[in-house]
Protein backbone atom coordinates (compact mmCIF):
# COMPACT_ATOMS: atom_id res chain seq x y z
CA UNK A 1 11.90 -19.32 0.70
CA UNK A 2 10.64 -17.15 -1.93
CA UNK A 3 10.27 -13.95 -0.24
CA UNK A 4 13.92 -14.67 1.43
CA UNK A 5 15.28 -15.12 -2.08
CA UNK A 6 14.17 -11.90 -2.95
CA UNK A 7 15.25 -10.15 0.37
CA UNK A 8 18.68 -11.53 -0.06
CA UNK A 9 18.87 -10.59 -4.29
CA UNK A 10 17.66 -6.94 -3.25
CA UNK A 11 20.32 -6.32 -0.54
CA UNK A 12 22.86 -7.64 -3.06
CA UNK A 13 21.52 -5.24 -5.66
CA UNK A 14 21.44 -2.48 -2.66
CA UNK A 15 24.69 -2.85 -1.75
CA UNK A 16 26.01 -3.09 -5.30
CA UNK A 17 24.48 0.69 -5.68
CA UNK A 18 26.18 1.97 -2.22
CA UNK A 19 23.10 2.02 -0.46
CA UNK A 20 22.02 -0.61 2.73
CA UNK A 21 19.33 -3.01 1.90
CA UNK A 22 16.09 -4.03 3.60
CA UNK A 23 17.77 -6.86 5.72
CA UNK A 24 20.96 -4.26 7.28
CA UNK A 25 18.19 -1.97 8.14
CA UNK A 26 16.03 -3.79 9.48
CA UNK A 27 18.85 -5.33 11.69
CA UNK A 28 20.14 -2.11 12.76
CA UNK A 29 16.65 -1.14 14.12
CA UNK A 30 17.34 -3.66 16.84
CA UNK A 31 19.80 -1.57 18.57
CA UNK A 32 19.89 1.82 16.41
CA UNK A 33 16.79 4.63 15.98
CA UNK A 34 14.09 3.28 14.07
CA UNK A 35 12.81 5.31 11.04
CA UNK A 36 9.43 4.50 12.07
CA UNK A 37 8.76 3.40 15.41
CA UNK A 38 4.78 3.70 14.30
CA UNK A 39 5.46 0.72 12.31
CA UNK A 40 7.50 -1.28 14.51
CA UNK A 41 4.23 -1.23 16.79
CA UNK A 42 1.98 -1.71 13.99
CA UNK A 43 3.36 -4.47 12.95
CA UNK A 44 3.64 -6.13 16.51
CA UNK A 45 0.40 -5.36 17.16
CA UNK A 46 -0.68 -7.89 14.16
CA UNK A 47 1.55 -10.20 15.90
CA UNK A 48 -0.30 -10.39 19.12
CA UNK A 49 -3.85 -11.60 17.45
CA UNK A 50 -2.29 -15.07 18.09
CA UNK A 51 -1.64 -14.34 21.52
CA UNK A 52 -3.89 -14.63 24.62
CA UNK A 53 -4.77 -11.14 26.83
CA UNK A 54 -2.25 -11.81 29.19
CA UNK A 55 0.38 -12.68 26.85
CA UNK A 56 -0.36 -9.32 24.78
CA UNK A 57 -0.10 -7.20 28.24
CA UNK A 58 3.55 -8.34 28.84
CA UNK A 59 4.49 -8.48 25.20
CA UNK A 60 3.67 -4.48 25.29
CA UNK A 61 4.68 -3.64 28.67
CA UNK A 62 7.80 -5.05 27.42
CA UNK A 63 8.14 -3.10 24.54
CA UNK A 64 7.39 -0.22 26.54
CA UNK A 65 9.91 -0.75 29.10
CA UNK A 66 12.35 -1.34 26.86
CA UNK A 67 11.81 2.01 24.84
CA UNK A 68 11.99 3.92 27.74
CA UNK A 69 15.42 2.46 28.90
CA UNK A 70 16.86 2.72 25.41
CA UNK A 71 15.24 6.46 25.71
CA UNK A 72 16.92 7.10 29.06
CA UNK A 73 20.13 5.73 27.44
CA UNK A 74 19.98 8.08 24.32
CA UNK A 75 18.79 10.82 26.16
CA UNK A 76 21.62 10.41 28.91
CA UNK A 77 24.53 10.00 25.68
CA UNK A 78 23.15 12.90 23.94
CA UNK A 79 22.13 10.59 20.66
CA UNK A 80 18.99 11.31 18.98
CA UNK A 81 15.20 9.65 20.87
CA UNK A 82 13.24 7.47 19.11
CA UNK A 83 11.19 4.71 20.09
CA UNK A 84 10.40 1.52 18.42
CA UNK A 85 12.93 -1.05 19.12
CA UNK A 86 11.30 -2.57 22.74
CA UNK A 87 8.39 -3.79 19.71
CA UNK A 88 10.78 -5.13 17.47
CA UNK A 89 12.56 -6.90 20.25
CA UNK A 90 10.07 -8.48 21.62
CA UNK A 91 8.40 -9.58 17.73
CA UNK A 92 11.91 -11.41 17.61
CA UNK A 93 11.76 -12.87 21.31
CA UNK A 94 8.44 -13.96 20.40
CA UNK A 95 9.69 -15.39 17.44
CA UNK A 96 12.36 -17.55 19.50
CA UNK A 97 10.05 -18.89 22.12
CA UNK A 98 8.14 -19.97 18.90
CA UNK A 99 11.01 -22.34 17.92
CA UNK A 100 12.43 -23.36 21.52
CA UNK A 101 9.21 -23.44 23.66
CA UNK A 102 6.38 -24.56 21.54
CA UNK A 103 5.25 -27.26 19.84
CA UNK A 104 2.54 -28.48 16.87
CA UNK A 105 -0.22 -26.13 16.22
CA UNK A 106 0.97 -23.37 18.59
CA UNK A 107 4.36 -23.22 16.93
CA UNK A 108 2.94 -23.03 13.61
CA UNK A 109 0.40 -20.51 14.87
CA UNK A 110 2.77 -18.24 16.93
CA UNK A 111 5.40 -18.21 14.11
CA UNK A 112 2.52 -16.96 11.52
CA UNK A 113 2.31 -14.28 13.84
CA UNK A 114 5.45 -13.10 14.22
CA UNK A 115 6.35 -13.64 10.14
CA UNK A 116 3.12 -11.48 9.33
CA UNK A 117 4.53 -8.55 11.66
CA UNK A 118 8.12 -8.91 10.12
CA UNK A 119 6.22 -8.83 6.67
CA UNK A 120 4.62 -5.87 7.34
CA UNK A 121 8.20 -3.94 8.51
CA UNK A 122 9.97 -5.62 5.65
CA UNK A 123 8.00 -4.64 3.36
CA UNK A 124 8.51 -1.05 3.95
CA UNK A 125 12.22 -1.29 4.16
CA UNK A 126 12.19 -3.12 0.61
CA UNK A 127 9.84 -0.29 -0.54
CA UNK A 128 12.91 2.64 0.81
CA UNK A 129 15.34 0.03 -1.14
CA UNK A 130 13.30 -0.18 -4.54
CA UNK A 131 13.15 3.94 -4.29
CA UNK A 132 16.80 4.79 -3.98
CA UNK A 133 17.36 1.54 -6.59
CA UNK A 134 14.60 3.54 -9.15
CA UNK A 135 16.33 7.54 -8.34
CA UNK A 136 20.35 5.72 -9.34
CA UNK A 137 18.84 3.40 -12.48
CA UNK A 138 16.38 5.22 -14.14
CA UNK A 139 18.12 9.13 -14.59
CA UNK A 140 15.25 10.06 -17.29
CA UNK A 141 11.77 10.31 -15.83
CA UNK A 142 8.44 10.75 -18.07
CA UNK A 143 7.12 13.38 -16.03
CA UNK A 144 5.81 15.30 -19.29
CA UNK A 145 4.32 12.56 -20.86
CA UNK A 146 2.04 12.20 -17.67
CA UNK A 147 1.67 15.72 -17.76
CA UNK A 148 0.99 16.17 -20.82
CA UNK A 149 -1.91 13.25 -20.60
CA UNK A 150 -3.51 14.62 -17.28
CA UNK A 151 -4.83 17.83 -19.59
CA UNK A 152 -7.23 15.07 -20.45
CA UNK A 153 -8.51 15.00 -16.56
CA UNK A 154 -8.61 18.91 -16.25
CA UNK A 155 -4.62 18.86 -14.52
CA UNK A 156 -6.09 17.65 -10.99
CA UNK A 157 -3.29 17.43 -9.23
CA UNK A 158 -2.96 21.68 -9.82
CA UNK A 159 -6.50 22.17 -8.97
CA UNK A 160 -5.93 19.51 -5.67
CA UNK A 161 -3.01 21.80 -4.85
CA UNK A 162 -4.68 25.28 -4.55
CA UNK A 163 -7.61 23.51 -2.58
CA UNK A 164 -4.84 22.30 -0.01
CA UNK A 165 -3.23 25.84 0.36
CA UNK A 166 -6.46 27.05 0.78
CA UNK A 167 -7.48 25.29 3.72
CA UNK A 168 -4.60 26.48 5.59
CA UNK A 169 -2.28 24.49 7.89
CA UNK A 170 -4.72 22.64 9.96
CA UNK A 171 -5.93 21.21 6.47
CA UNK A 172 -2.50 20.30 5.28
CA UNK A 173 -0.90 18.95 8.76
CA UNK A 174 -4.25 16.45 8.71
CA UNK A 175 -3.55 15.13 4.98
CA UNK A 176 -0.01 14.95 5.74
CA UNK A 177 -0.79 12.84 8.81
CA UNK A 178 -3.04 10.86 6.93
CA UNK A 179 -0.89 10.21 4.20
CA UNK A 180 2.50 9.42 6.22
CA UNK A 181 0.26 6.99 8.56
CA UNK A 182 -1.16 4.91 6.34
CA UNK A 183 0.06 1.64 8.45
CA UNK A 184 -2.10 2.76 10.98
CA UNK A 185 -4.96 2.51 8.80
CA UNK A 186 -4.24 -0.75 7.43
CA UNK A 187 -3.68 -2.21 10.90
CA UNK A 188 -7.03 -1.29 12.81
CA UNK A 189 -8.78 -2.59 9.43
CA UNK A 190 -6.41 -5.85 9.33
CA UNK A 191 -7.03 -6.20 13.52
CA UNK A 192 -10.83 -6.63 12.63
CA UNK A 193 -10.35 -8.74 10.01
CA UNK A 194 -8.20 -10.68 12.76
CA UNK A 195 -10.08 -10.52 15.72
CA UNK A 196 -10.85 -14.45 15.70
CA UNK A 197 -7.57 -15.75 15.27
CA UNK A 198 -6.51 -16.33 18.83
CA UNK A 199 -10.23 -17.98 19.45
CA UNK A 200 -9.89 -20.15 16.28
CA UNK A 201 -6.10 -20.68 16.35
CA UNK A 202 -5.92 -20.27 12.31
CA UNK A 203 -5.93 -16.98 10.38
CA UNK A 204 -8.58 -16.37 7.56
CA UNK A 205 -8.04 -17.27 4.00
CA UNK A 206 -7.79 -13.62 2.84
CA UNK A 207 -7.09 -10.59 4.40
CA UNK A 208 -5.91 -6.88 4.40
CA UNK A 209 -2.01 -7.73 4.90
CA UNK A 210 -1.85 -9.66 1.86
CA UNK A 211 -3.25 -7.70 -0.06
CA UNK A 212 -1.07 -4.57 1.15
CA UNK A 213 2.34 -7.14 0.79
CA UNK A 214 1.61 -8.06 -3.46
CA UNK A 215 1.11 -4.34 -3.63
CA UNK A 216 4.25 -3.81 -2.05
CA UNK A 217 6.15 -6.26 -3.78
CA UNK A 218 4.51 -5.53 -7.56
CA UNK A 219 4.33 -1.82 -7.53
CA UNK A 220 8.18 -0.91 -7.52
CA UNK A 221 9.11 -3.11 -9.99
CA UNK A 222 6.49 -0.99 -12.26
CA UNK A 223 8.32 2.20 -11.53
CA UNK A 224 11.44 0.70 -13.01
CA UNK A 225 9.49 0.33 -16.58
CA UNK A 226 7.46 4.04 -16.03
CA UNK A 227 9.91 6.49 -13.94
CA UNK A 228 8.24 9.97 -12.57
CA UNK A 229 9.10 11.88 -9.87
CA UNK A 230 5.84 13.84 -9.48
CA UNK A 231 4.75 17.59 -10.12
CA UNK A 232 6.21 19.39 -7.39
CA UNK A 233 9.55 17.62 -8.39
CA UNK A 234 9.40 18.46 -12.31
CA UNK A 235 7.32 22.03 -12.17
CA UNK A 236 7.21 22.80 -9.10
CA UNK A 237 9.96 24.43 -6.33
CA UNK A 238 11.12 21.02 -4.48
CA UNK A 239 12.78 20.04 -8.02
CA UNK A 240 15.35 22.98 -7.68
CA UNK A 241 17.41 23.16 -10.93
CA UNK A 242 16.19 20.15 -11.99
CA UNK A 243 12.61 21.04 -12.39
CA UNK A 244 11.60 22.15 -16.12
CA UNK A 245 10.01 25.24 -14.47
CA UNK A 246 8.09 26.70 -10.98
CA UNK A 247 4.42 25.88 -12.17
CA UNK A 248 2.98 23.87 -9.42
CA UNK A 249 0.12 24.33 -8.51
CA UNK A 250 -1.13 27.69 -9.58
CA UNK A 251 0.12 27.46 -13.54
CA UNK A 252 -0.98 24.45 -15.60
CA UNK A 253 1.92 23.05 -17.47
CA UNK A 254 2.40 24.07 -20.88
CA UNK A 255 1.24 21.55 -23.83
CA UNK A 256 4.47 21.30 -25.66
CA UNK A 257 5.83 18.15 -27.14
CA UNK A 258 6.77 15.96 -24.29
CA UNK A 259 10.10 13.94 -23.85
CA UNK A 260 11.91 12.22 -21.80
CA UNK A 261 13.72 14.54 -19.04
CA UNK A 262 16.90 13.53 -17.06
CA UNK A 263 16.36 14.38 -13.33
CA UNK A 264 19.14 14.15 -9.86
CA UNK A 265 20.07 10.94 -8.72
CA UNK A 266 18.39 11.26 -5.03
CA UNK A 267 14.60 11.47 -5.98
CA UNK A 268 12.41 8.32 -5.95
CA UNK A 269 10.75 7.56 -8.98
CA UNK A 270 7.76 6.32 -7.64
CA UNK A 271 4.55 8.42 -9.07
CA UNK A 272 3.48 5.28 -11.24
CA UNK A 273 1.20 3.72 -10.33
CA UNK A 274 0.09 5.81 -6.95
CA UNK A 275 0.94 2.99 -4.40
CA UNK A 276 -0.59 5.47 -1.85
CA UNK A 277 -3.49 5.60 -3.67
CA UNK A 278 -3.19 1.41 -3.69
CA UNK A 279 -2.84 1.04 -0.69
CA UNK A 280 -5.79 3.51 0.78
CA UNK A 281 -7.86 1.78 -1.74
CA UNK A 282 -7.17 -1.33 -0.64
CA UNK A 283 -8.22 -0.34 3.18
CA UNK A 284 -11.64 1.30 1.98
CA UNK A 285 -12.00 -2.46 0.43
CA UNK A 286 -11.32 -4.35 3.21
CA UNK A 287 -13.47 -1.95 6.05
CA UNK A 288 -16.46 -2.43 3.62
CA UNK A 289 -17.39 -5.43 5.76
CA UNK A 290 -16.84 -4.30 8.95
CA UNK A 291 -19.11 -1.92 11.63
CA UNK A 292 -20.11 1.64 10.57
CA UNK A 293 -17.14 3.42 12.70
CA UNK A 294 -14.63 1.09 10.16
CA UNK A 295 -16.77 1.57 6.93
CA UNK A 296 -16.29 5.77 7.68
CA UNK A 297 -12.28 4.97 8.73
CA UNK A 298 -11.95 3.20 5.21
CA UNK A 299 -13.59 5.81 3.17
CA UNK A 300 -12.56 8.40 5.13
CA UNK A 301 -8.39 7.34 4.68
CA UNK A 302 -9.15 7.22 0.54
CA UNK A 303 -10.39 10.60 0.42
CA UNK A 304 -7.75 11.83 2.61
CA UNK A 305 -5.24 9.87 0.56
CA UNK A 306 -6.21 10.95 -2.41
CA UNK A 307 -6.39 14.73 -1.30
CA UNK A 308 -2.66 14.03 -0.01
CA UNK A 309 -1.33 12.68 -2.98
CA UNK A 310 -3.08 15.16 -5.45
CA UNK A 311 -2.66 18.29 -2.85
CA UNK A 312 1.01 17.83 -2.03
CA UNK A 313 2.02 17.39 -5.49
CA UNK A 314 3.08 14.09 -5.37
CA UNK A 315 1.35 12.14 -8.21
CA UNK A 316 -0.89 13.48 -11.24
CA UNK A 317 -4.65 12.89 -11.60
CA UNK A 318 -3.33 9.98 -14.16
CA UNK A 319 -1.37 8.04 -10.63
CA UNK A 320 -4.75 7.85 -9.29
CA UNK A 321 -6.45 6.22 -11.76
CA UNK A 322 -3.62 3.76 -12.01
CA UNK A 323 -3.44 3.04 -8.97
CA UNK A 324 -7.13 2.11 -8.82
CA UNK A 325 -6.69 -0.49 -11.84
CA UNK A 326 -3.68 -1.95 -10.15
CA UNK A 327 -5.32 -2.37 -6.49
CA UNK A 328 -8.64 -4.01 -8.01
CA UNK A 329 -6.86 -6.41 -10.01
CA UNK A 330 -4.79 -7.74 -7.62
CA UNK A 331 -7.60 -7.96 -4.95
CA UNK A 332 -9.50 -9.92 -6.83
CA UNK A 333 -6.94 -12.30 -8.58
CA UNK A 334 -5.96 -12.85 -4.64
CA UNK A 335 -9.85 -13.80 -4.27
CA UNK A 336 -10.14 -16.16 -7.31
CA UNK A 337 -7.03 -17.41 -6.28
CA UNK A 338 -8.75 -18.44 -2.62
CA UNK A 339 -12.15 -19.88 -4.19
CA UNK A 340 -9.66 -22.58 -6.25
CA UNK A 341 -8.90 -20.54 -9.11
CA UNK A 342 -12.45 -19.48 -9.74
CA UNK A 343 -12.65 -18.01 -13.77
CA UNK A 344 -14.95 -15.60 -13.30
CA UNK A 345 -12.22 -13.75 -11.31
CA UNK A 346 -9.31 -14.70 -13.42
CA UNK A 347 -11.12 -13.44 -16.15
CA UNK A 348 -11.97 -10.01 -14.45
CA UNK A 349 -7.92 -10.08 -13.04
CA UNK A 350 -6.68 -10.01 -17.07
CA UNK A 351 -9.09 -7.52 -18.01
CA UNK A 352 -8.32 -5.47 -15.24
CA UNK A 353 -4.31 -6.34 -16.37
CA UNK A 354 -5.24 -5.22 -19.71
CA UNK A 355 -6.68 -2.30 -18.77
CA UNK A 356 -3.93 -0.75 -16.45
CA UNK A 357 -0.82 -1.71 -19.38
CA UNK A 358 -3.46 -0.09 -21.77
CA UNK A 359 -3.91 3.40 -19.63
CA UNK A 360 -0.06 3.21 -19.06
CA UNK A 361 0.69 2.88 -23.19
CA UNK A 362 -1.98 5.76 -23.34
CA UNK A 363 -0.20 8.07 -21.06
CA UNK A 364 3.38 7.65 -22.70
CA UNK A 365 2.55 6.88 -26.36
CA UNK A 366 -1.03 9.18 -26.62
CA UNK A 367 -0.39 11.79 -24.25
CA UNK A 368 -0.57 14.98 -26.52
CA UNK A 369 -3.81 12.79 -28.33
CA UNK A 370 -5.58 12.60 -24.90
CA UNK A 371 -4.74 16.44 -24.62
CA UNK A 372 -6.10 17.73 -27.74
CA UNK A 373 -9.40 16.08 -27.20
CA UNK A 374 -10.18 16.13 -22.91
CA UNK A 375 -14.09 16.19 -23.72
CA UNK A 376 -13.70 12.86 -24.85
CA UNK A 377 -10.52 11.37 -24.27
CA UNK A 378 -11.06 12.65 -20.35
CA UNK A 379 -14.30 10.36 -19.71
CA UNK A 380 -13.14 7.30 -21.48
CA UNK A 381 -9.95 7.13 -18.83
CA UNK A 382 -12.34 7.63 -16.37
CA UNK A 383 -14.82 5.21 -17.67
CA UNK A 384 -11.97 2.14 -18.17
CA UNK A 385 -10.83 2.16 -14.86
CA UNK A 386 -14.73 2.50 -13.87
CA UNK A 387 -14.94 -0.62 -15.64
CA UNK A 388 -12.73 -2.46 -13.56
CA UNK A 389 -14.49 -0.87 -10.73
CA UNK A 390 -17.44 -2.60 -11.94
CA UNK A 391 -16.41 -5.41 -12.56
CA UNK A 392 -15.33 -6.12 -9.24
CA UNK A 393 -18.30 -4.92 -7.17
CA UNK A 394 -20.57 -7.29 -9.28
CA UNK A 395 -18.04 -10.34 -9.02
CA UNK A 396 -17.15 -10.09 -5.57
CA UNK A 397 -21.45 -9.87 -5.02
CA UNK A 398 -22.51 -12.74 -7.16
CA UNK A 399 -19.30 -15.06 -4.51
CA UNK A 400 -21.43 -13.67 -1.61
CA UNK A 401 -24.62 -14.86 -2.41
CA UNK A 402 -23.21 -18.30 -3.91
CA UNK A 403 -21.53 -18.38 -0.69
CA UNK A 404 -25.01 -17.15 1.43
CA UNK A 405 -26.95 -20.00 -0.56
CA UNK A 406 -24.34 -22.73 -0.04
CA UNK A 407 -24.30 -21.30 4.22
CA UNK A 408 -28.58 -22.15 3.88
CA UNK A 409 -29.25 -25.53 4.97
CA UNK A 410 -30.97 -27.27 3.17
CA UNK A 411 -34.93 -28.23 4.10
CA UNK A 412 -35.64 -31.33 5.98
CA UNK A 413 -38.37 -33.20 4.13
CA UNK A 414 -40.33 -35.53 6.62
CA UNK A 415 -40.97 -39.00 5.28
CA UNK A 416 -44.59 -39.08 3.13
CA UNK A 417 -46.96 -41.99 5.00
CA UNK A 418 -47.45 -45.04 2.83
CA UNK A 419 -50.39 -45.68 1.17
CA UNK A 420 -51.80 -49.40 1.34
C-alpha cells in the first residue's frame, strides 16, 4: 500500500509539472512502443522463477508471438517497431490467473512473482519521472562545487574521458552498452540468486532486486537536495549555451570560486550520488557468492560502469565515491534488517549514513579547501568511503561464520557406562 501511495503522489506531482507519470506510462506500454523492451523481458523473466518449465515456455512463446503480431501491425501502418509489450502482457495475464485461478500458497507465490517483475519496470519509469521532476524544480545545479572538489581526486572524470576517446569506437559502443544495460546485469545475478524458488515455493530473505528497488526509490529524492547535471553538461559541448565553457575532457576546469549556476529546464539532475555506480556496485555484491563465470560478470559490469560513467562525462570522480557510501549502507541496513535488527549492522548502516552526508557537506561547503590541499585532502575521501568498504566486508564475514557455526551440528556424546 506503501509503494502504491507513492506511485499515485508521484503521478499527481507528474502531472502537476505537464509531464506523464510512472503509472500512464507504464499503461501505455500495453498497447503503445515500449521505451525499453529489454526491460519489459527482464523483468518477466524474474517473474517466471515461480513458474514450472512448461509454464515458462508458453509464458515466452507468448510474448514472442505477440511482439511479432504487434510488429507486423506497426510495420504494416507505417508506426515505429519496437518490441516489448507480448512480456508485459503476459506479466499482467499472469497476474490475473493469479487472482481468478489459484488458490493458498500458489496465489501468494505466483502474485510475488508477477509484483517483483512490475517492481522492477516501475521502478524505472518512477526513476524517468523523478528526472524530469529534478530538470523543472531545481533550475540551479552545483556543478562547480563538485568540480571544484574533484581537483582533490586528480579531475577523474577528464582523465576517464581521454582514455575512452582513445580506445576508439569499439571501446566506447561496449561501455555504452554496458552502461545502458545495466538491467541485464542485475537480472542474470538476481536469476541465480532465484534459481530455488520454484523448487522451494518461497523466495529468499534477501536478494539483488531489493536491493536495486531502495536504491531506486532513495537516490532521486537525494538529487532534489544536491542538483548536477554532470561535466559534459556544464563544461563540456552537450551543455550548449548553457555550459560555463567547452572543457571536457581535455582541459581541467578552472579553480575559481564556485557558485551555484542556473542550467535549461530539460536536463536531469541526477549526477549525485552516481546511481549507476549504485547500482553496478550493488551487482558486483550480490555475484560475490555465486560461480566464477558470475563473480567475473559482477566485477566485470563495475569496472565497465564506472569507465561509462567517468568516460562519457556523466558524473565526476566525487559521484563515484558517493555512490559507493550510499550502495554499502543500504545493503547492509537491508541485512541487519533480515537477521532481526542485528546492531552490529545498524551501527555500521549510521556510520556509513554519516559518512556519505559528511562527503556531500565536504563537496558543497569545502570544495575549494579539498582543492588547495589534493595530497591530503584527496586520500582522506578516498580513505572514508574505504572505511565503509571495510566495514562491510568484515561485518557481512563475522554473519557468515556465526551462521556456518550455528549450520554445524552439534556432537553426539554417547552415554558414559556406570560405575558400580
Amino acid at each position: 500500500m506503501i509503494g502504491l501511495g507513492f506511485l499515485v503522489g508521484l503521478e499527481i506531482a507528474a502531472r502537476h509539472y505537464g509531464t506523464p507519470g510512472p503509472i500512464t506510462t507504464q499503461a501505455r506500454e500495453v498497447i503503445f512502443p515500449p521505451k525499453s523492451g529489454t526491460v519489459l523481458y527482464a523483468a518477466m523473466t524474474l517473474m517466471l522463477v515461480v513458474l514450472t518449465w512448461r509454464q515458462r515456455f508458453l509464458a515466452v512463446g507468448a510474448a514472442v508471438g505477440i511482439d511479432l503480431l504487434f510488429w507486423l501491425v506497426r510495420w504494416a501502418a507505417g508506426a515505429p517497431t519496437m518490441f516489448g509489450n507480448g512480456a508485459l502482457i503476459v506479466t499482467l495475464t499472469c497476474a490475473v490467473i493469479a487472482v481468478t485461478r489459484r488458490t493458498g500458497r500458489e496465489r501468494a507465490l505466483l502474485l510475488k512473482g508477477v509484483g517483483l517483475a512490475l517492481l522492477l519496470v516501475a521502478g524505472r519509469k518512477t526513476g524517468y519521472t523523478w528526472l524530469d521532476i529534478t530538470a523543472q524544480t531545481r533550475p540551479m545545479v552545483l556543478d562547480q562545487y563538485v568540480a571544484t572538489a574533484d581537483h582533490a581526486l586528480g579531475n577523474p572524470s577528464w582523465v576517464a574521458g581521454r582514455i575512452v576517446q582513445a580506445t576508439g569506437a569499439i571501446g566506447a559502443d561496449v561501455l555504452e552498452w554496458v552502461y545502458i544495460q545495466l538491467a541485464v546485469g542485475a537480472v542474470v545475478v538476481a536469476l541465480y540468486q532465484l534459481r530455488g524458488v520454484a523448487a522451494e515455493r518461497r523466495f529468499p530473505r534477501h536478494h539483488l532486486v531489493r536491493t536495486f528497488l531502495v536504491i531506486g526509490l532513495l537516490g532521486p529524492g537525494i538529487y532534489m537536495v544536491f542538483p548536477v547535471v554532470g561535466p559534459i553538461f556544464a563544461y563540456g559541448a552537450d551543455g550548449a549555451q548553457w555550459a560555463l565553457a567547452d572543457l571536457w575532457p581535455h582541459t581541467p576546469p578552472p579553480l575559481d570560486t564556485p557558485r551555484a549556476m542556473i542550467f535549461d529546464g530539460s536536463t536531469p539532475r541526477n549526477c549525485m550520488p552516481s546511481l549507476h555506480t549504485a547500482w553496478a556496485t550493488a551487482i558486483f555484491i550480490h555475484s560475490r557468492k555465486g560461480p566464477r563465470a558470475l563473480r567475473f560478470l559482477g566485477a566485470f559490469w563495475l569496472v565497465a560502469t564506472l569507465g561509462a560513467t567517468l568516460g562519457f562525462g556523466y558524473h565526476y570522480g566525487a559521484d563515484i565515491l558517493a555512490g559507493v557510501v550510499f550502495t554499502l549502507t543500504i545493503e547492509i541496513a537491508l541485512r541487519a534488517l533480515d537477521r532481526g535488527r542485528d546492531r552490529r549492522g545498524l551501527l555500521l548502516a549510521g556510520y556509513g549514513t554519516a559518512v556519505f552526508t559528511a562527503l556531500l557537506l565536504s563537496y558543497r561547503f569545502l570544495s575549494q579547501e579539498l582543492a588547495a590541499l589534493p595530497w591530503l585532502c584527496g586520500p582522506l575521501l578516498v580513505l572514508a568511503t574505504a572505511s565503509v568498504v571495510y566495514g562491510y566486508v568484515r561485518t557481512t564475514r563475522l554473519w557468515e561464520r556465526e551462521a556456518g557455526r550455528l549450520a554445524v551440528p552439534e556432537p553426539r556424546r554417547e552415554p558414559q557406562p556406570e560405575l558400580v
